[in-house]
C-alpha atoms as a PDB file:
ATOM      1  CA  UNK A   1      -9.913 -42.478-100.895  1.00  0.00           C
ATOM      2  CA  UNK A   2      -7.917 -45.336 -99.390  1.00  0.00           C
ATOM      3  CA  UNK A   3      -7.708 -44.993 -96.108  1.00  0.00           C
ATOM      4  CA  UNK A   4      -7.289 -47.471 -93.868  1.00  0.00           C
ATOM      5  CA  UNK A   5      -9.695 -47.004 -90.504  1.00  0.00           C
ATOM      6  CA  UNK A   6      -7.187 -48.761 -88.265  1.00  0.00           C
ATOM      7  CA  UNK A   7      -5.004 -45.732 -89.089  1.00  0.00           C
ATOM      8  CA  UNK A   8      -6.971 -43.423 -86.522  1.00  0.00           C
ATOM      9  CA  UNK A   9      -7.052 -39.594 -87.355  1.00  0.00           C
ATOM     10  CA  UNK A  10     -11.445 -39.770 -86.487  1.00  0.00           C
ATOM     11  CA  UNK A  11     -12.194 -36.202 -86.101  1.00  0.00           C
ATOM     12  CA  UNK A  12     -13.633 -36.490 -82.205  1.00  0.00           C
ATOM     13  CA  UNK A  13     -16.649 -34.351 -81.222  1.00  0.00           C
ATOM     14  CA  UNK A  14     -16.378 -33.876 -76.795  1.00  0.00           C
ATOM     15  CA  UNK A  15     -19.032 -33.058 -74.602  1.00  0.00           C
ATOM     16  CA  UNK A  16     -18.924 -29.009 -73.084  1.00  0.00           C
ATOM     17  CA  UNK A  17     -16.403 -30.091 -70.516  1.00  0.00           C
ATOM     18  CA  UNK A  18     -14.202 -31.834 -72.741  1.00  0.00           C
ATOM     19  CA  UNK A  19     -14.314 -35.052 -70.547  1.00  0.00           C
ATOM     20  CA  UNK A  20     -15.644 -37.599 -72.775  1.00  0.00           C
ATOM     21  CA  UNK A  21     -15.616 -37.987 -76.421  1.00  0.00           C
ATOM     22  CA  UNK A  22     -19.736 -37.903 -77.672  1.00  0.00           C
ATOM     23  CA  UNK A  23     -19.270 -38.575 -81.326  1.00  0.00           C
ATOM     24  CA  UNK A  24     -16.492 -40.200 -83.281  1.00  0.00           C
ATOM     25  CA  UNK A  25     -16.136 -39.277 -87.332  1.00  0.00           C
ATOM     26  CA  UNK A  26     -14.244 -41.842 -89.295  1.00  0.00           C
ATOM     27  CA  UNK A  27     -12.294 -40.136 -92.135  1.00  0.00           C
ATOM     28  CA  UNK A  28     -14.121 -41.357 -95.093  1.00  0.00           C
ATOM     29  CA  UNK A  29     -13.557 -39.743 -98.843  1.00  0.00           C
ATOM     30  CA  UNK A  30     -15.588 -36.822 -99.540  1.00  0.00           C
ATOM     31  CA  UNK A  31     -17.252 -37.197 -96.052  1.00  0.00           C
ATOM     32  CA  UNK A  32     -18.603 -33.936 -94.743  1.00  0.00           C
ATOM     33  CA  UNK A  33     -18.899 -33.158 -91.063  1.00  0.00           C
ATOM     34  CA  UNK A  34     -21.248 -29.979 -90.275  1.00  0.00           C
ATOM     35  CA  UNK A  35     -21.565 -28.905 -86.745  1.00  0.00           C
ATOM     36  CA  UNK A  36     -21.622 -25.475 -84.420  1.00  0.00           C
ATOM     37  CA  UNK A  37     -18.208 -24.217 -83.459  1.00  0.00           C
ATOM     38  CA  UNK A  38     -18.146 -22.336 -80.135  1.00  0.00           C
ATOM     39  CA  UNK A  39     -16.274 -21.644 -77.242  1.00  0.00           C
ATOM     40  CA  UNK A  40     -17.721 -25.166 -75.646  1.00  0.00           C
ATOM     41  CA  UNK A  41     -17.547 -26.947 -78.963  1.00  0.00           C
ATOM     42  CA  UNK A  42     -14.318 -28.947 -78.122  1.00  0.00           C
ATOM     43  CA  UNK A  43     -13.294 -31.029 -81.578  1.00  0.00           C
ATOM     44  CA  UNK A  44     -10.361 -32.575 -83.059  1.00  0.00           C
ATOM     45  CA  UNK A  45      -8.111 -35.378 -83.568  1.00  0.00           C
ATOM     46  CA  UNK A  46      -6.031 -35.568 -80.567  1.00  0.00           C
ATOM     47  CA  UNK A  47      -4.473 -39.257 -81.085  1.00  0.00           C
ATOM     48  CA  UNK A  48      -1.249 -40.076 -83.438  1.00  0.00           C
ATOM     49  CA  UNK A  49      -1.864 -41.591 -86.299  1.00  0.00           C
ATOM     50  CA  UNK A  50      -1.186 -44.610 -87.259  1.00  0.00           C
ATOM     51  CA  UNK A  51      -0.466 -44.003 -90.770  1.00  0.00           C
ATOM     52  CA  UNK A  52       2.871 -45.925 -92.900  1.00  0.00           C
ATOM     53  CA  UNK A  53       4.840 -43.788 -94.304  1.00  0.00           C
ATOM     54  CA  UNK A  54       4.430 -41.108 -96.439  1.00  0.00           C
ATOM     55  CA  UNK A  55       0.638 -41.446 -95.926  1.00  0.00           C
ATOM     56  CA  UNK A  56      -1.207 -38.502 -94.820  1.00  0.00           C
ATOM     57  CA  UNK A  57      -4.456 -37.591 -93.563  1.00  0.00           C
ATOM     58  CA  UNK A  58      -5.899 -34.172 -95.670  1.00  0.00           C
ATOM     59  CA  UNK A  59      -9.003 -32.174 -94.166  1.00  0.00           C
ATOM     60  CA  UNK A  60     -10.669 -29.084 -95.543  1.00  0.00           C
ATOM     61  CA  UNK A  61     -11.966 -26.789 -92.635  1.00  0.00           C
ATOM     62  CA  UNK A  62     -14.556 -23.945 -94.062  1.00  0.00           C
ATOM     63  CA  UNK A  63     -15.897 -21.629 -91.209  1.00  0.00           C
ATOM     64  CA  UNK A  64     -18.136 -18.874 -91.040  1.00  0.00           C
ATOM     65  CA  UNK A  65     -18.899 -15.915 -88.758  1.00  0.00           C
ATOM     66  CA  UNK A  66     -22.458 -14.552 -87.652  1.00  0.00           C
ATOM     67  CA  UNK A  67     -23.514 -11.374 -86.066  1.00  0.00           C
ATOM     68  CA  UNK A  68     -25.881 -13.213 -83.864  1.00  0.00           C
ATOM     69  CA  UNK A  69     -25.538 -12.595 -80.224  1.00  0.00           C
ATOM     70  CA  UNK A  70     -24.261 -15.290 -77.508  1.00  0.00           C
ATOM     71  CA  UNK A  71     -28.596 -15.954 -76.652  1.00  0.00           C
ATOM     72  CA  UNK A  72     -27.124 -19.708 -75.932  1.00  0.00           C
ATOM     73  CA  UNK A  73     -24.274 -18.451 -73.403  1.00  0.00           C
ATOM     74  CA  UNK A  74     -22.009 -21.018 -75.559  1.00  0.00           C
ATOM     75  CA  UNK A  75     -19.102 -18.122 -76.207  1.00  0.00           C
ATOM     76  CA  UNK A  76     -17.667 -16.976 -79.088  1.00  0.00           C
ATOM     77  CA  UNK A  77     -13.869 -16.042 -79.763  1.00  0.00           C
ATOM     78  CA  UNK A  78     -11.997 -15.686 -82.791  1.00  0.00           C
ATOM     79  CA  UNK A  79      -8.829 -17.870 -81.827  1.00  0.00           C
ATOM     80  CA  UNK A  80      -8.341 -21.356 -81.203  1.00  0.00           C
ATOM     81  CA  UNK A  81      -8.663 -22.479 -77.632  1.00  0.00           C
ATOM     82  CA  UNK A  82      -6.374 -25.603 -76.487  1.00  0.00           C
ATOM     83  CA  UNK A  83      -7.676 -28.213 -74.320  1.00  0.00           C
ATOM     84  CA  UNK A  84      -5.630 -31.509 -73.745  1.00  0.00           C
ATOM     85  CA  UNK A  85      -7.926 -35.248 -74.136  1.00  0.00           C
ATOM     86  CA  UNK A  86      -4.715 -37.450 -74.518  1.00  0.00           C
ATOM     87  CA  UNK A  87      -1.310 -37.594 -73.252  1.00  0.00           C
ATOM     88  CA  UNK A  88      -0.548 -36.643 -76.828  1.00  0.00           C
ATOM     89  CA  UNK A  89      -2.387 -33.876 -77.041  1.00  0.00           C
ATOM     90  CA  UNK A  90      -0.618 -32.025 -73.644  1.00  0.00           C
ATOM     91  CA  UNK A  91       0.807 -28.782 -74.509  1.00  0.00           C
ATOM     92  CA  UNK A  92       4.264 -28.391 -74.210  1.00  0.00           C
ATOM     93  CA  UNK A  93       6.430 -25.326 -73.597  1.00  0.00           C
ATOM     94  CA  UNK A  94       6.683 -24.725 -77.483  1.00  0.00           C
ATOM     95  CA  UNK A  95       3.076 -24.306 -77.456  1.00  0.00           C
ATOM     96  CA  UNK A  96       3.324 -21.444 -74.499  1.00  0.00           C
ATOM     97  CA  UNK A  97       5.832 -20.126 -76.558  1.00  0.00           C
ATOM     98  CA  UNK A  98       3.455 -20.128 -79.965  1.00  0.00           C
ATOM     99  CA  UNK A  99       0.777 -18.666 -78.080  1.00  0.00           C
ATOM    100  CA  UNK A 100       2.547 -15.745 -76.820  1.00  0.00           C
ATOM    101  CA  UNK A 101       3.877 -15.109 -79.701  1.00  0.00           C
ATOM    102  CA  UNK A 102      -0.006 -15.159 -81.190  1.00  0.00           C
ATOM    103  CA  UNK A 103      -0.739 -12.925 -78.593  1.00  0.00           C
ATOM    104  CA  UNK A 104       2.168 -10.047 -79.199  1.00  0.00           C
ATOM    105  CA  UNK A 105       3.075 -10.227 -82.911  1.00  0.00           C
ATOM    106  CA  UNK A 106       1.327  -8.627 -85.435  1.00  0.00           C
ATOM    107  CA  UNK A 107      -0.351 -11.493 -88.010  1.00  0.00           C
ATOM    108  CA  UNK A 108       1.941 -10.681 -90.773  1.00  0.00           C
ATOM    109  CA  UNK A 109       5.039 -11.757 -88.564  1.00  0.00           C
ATOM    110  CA  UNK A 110       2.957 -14.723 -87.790  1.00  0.00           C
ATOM    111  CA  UNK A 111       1.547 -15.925 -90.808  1.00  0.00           C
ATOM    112  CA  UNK A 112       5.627 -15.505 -92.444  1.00  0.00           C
ATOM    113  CA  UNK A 113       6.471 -18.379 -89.616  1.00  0.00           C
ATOM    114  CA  UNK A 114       3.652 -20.311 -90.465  1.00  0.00           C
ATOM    115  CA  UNK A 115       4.581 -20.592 -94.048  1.00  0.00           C
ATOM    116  CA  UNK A 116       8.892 -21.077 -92.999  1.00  0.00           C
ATOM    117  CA  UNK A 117       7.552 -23.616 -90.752  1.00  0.00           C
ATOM    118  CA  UNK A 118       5.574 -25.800 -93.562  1.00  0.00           C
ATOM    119  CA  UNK A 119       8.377 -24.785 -95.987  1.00  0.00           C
ATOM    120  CA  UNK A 120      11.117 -26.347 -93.764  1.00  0.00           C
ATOM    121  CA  UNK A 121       9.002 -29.632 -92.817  1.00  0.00           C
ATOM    122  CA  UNK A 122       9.044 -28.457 -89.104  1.00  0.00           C
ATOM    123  CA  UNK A 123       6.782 -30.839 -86.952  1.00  0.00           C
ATOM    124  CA  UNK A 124       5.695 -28.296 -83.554  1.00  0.00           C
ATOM    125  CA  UNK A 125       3.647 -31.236 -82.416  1.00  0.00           C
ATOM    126  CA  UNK A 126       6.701 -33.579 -81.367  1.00  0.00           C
END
């Protein structure tokens, strides 16, 4: 409920090519952003914050699937796709390395790193 706007961490809508940011979301208390995820639906928050310490920003993401078919020709997957706005956001050989292991291990192996990793405080974006 406090948060400061000159903190960043605005959840950033982009246009299909991921070129230019269309919408900006501040982070408000109890705000609720509702939009279409696809495979051309390029979102996020791809700046550092600018947070003092110990302050964190906390987001709830809910999805759900449909059985519709692609009519729109906007793609549909069911993993995340990466896609670089900042020099911040640029993915570095640790992400390679997460995505292969995505790719090869089964999703109980991967889900028990996800949980050492938050366990441990490791930080995969620095």
């Amino acid at each position: 409920p406090d948060w400061q706007e000159e903190w960043g961490g605005n959840l950033e809508l982009w246009d299909e090519d991921a070129t230019r940011c269309v919408s900006s979301i501040v982070p408000k208390f109890n705000r609720l952003a509702i939009f279409r995820v696809s495979g051309k639906s390029w979102h996020g928050q791809p700046f550092p914050l600018k947070t003092p310490e110990n302050v964190r920003r906390n987001s709830l993401a809910l999805y759900y699937y449909s059985a519709e078919e692609d009519t729109e020709g906007l793609g549909y997957s069911n993993f995340v796709r990466w896609k670089a706005v900042s020099e911040h956001d640029k993915r570095t050989p640790l992400h390679r390395v997460k995505g292969v292991i995505r790719d090869y291990a089964p999703t109980p192996v991967i889900n028990s790193l996800a949980k050492f990793a938050r366990k441990t405080g490791l930080n995969f974006k620095r």
